[in-house]
PDB file of N, CA and C in Angstrom:
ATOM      1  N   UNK A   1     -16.677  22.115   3.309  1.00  0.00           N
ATOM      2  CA  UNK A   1     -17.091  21.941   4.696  1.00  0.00           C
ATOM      3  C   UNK A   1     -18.210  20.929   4.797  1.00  0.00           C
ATOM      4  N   UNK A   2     -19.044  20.889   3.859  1.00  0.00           N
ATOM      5  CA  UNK A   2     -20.290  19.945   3.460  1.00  0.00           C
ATOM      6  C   UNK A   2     -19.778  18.637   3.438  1.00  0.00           C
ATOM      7  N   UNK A   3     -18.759  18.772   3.161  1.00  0.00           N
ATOM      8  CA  UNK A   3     -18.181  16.978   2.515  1.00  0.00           C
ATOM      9  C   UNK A   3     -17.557  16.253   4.188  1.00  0.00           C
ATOM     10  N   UNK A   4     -16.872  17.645   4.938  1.00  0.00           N
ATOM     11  CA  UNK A   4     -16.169  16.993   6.295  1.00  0.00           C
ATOM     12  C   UNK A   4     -17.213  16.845   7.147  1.00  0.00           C
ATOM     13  N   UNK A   5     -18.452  17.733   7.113  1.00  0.00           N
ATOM     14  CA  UNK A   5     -18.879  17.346   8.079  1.00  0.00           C
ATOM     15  C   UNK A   5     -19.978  15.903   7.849  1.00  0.00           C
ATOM     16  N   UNK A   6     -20.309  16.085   6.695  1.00  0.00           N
ATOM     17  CA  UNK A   6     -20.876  14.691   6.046  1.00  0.00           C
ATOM     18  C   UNK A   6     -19.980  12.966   6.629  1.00  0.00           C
ATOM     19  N   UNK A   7     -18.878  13.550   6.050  1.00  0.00           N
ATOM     20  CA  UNK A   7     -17.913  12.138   6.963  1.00  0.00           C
ATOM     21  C   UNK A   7     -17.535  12.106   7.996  1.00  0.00           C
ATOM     22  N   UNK A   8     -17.305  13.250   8.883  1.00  0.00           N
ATOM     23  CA  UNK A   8     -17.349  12.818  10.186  1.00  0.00           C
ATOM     24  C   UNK A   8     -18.542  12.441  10.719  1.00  0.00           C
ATOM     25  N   UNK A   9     -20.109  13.151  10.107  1.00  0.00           N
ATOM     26  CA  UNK A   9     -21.535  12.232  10.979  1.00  0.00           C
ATOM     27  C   UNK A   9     -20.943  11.302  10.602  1.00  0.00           C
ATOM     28  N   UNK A  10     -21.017  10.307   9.337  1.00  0.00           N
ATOM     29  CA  UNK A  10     -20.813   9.155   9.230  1.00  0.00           C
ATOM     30  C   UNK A  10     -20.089   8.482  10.030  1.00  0.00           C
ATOM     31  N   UNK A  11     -18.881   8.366  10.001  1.00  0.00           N
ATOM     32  CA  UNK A  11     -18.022   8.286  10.760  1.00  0.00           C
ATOM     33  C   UNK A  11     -18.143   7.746  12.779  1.00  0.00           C
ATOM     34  N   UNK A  12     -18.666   8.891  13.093  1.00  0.00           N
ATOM     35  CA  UNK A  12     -18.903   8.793  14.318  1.00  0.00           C
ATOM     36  C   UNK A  12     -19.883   7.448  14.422  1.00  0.00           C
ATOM     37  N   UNK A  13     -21.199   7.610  13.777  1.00  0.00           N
ATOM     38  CA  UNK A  13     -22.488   6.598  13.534  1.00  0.00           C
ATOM     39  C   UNK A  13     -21.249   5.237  13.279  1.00  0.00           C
ATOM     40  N   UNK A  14     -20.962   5.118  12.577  1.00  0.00           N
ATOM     41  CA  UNK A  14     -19.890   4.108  12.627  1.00  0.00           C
ATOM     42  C   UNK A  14     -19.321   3.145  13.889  1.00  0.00           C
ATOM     43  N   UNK A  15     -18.572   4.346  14.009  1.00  0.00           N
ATOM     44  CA  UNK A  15     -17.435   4.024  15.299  1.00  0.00           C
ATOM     45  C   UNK A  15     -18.511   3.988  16.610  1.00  0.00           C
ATOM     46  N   UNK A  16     -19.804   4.494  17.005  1.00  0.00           N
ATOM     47  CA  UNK A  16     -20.597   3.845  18.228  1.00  0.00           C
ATOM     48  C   UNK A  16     -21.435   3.331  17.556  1.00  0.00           C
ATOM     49  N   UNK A  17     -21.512   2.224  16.614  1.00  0.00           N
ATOM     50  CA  UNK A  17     -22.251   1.250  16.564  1.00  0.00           C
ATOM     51  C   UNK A  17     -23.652   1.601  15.885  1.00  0.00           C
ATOM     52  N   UNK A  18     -24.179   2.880  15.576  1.00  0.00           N
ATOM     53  CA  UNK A  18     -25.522   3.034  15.486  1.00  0.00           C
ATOM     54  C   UNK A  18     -25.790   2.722  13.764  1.00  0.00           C
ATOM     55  N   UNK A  19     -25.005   2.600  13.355  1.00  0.00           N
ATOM     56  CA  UNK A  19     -25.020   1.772  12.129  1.00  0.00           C
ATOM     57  C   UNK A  19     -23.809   0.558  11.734  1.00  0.00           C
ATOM     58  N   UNK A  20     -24.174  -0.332  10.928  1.00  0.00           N
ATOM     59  CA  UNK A  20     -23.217  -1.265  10.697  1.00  0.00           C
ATOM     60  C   UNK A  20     -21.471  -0.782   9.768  1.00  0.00           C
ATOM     61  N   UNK A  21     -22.375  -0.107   8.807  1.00  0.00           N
ATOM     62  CA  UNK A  21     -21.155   0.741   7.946  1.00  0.00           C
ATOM     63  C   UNK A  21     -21.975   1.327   7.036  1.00  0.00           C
ATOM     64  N   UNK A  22     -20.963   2.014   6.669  1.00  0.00           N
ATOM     65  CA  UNK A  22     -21.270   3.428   5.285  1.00  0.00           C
ATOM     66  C   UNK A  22     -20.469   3.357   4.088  1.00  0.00           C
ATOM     67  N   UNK A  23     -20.793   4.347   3.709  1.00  0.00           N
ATOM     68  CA  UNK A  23     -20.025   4.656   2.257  1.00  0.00           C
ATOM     69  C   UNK A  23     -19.943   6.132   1.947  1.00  0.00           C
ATOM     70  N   UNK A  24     -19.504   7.112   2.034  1.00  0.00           N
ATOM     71  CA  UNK A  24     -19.899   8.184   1.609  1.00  0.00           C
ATOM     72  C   UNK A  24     -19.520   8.886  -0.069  1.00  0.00           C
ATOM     73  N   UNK A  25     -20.038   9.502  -0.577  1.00  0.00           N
ATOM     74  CA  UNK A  25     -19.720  10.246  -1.952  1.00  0.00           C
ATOM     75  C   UNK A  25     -19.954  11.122  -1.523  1.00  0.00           C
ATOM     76  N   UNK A  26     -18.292  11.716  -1.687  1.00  0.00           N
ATOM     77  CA  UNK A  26     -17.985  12.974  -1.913  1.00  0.00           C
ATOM     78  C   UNK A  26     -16.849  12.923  -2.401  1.00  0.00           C
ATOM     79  N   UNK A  27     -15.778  13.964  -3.111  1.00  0.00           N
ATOM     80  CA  UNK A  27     -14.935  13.955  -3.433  1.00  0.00           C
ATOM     81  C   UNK A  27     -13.458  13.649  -2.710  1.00  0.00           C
ATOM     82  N   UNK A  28     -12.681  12.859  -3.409  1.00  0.00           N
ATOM     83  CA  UNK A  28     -11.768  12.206  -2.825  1.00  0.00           C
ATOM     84  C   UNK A  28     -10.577  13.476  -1.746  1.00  0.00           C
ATOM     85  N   UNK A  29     -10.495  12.861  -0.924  1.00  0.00           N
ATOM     86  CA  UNK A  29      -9.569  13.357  -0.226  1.00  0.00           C
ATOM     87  C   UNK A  29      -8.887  14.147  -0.398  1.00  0.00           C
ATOM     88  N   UNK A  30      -8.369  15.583  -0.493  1.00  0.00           N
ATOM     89  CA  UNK A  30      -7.415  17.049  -0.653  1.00  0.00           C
ATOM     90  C   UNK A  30      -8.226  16.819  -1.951  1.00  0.00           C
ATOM     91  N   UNK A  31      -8.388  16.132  -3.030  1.00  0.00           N
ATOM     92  CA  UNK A  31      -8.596  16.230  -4.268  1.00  0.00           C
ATOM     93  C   UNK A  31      -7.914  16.943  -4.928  1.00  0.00           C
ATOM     94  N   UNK A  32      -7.353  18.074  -5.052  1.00  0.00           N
ATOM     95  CA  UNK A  32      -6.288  19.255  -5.336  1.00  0.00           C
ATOM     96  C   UNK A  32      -5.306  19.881  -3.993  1.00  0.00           C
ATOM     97  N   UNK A  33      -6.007  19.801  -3.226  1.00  0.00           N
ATOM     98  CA  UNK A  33      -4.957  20.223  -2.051  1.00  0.00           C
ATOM     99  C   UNK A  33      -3.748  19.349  -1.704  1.00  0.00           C
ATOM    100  N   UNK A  34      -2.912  20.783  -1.591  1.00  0.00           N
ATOM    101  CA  UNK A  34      -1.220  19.849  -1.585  1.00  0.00           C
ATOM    102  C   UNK A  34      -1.274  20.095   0.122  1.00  0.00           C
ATOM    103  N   UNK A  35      -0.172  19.173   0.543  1.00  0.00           N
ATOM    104  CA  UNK A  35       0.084  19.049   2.421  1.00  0.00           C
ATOM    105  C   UNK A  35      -0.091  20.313   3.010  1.00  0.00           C
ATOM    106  N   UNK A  36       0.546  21.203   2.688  1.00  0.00           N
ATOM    107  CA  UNK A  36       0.575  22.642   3.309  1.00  0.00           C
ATOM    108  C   UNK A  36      -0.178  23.843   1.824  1.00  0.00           C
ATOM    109  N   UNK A  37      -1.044  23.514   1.407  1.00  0.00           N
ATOM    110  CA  UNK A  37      -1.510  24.432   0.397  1.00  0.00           C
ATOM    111  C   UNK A  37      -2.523  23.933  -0.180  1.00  0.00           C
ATOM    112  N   UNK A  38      -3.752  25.298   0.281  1.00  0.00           N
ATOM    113  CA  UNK A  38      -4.555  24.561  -0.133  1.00  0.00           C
ATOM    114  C   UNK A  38      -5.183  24.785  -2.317  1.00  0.00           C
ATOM    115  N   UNK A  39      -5.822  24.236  -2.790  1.00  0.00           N
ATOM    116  CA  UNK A  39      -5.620  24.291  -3.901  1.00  0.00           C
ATOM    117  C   UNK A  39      -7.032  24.131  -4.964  1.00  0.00           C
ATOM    118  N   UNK A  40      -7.508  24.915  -5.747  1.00  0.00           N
ATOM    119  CA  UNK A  40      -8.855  24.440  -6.402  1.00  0.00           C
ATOM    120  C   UNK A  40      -9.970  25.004  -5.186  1.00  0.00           C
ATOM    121  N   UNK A  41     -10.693  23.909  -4.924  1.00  0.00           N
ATOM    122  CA  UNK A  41     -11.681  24.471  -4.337  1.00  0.00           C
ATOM    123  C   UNK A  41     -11.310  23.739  -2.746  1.00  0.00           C
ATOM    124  N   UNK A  42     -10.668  22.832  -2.802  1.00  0.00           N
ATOM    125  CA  UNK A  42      -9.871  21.714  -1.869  1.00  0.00           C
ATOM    126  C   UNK A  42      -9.072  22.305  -0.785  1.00  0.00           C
ATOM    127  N   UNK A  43     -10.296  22.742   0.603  1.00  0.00           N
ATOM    128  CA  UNK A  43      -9.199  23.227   1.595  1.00  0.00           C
ATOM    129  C   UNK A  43      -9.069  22.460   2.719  1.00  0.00           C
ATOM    130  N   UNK A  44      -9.988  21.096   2.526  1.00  0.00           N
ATOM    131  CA  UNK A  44      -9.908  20.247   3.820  1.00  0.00           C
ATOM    132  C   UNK A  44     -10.184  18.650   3.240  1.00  0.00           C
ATOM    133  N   UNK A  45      -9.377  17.680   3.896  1.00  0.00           N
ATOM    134  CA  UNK A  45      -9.143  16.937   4.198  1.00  0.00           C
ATOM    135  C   UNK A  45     -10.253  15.810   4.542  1.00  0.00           C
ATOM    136  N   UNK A  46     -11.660  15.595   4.253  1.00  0.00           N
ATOM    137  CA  UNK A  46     -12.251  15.007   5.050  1.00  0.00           C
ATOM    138  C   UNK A  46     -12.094  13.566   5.529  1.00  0.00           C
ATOM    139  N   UNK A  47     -11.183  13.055   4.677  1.00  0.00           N
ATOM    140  CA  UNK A  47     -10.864  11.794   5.122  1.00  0.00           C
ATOM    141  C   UNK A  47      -9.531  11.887   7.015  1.00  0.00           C
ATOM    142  N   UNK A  48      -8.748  12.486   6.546  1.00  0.00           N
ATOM    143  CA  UNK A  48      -7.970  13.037   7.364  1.00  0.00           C
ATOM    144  C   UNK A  48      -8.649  13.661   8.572  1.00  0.00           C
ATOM    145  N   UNK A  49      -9.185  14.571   8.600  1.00  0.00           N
ATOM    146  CA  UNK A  49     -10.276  15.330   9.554  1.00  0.00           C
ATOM    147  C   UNK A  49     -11.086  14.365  10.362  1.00  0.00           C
ATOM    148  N   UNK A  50     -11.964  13.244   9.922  1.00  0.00           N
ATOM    149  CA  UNK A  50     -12.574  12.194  10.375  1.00  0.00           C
ATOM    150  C   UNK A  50     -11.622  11.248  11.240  1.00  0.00           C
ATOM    151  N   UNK A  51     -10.646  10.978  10.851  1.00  0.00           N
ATOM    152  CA  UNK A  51      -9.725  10.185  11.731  1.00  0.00           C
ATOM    153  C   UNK A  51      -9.221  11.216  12.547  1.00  0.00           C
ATOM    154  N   UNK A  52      -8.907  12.016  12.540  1.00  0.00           N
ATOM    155  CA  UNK A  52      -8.500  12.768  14.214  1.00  0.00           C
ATOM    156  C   UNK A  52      -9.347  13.018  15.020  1.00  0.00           C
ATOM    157  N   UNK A  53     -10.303  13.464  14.290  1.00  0.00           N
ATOM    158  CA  UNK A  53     -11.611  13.813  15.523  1.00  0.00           C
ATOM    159  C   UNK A  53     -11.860  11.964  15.976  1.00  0.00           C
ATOM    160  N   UNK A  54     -12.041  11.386  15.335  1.00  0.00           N
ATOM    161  CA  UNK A  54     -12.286   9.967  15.734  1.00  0.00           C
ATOM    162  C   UNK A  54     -10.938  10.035  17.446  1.00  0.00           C
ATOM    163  N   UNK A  55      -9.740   9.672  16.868  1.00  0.00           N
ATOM    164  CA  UNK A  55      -9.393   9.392  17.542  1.00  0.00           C
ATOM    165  C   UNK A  55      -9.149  10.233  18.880  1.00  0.00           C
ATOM    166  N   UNK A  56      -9.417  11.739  18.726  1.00  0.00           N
ATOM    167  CA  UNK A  56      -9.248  12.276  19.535  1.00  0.00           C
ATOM    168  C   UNK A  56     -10.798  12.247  21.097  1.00  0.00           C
ATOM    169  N   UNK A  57     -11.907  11.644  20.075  1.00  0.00           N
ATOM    170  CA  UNK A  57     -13.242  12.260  21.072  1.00  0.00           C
ATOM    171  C   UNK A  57     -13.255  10.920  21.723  1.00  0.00           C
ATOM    172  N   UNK A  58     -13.403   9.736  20.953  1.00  0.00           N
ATOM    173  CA  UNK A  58     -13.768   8.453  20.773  1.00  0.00           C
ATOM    174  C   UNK A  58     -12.473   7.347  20.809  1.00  0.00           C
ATOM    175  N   UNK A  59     -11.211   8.207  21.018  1.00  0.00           N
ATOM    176  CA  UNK A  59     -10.271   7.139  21.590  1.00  0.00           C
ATOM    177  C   UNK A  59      -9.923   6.074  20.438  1.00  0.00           C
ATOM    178  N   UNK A  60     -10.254   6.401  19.333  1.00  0.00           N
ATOM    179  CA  UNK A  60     -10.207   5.075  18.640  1.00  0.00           C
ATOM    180  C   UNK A  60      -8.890   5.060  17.921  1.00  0.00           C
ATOM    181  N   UNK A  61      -8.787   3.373  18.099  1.00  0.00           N
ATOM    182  CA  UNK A  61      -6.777   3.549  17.791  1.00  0.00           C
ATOM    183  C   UNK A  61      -6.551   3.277  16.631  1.00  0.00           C
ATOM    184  N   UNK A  62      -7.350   2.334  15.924  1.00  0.00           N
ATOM    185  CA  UNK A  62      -7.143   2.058  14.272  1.00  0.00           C
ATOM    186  C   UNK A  62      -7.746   2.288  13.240  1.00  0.00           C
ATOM    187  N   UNK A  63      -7.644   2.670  12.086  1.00  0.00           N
ATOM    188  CA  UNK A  63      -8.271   3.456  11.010  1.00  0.00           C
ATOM    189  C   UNK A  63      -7.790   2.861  10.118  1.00  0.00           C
ATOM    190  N   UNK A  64      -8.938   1.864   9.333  1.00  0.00           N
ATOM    191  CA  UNK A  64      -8.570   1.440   8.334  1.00  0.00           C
ATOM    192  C   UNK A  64      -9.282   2.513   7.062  1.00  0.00           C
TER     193      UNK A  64
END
């Protein structure tokens, strides 16, 4: 939960401008979690998680 909510602040700070860009460290994406299962210690997505809330609050259409 530490790691999603870490990249979505980022994230957001991002996408309105209040910083230029980031980088975050934390562990890679599902890291062990499979699509529908979660796995290890790996129950969320933070890369994934950050782009929906993005696009859902903040409208934003592309995600590189």
């Amino acid at each position: 939960r530490m790691a999603v909510g870490c990249l979505v602040e980022l994230a957001f700070k991002v996408a309105a401008g209040e910083i230029k860009n980031g980088f975050a460290v934390i562990r890679p994406p599902g890291h062990h979690a499979e699509e529908s299962t979660a796995m290890g210690f790996c129950f969320f997505n933070p890369v994934s998680i950050s782009a929906k809330l993005l696009q859902q609050k903040l409208s934003v259409g592309k995600i590189l």
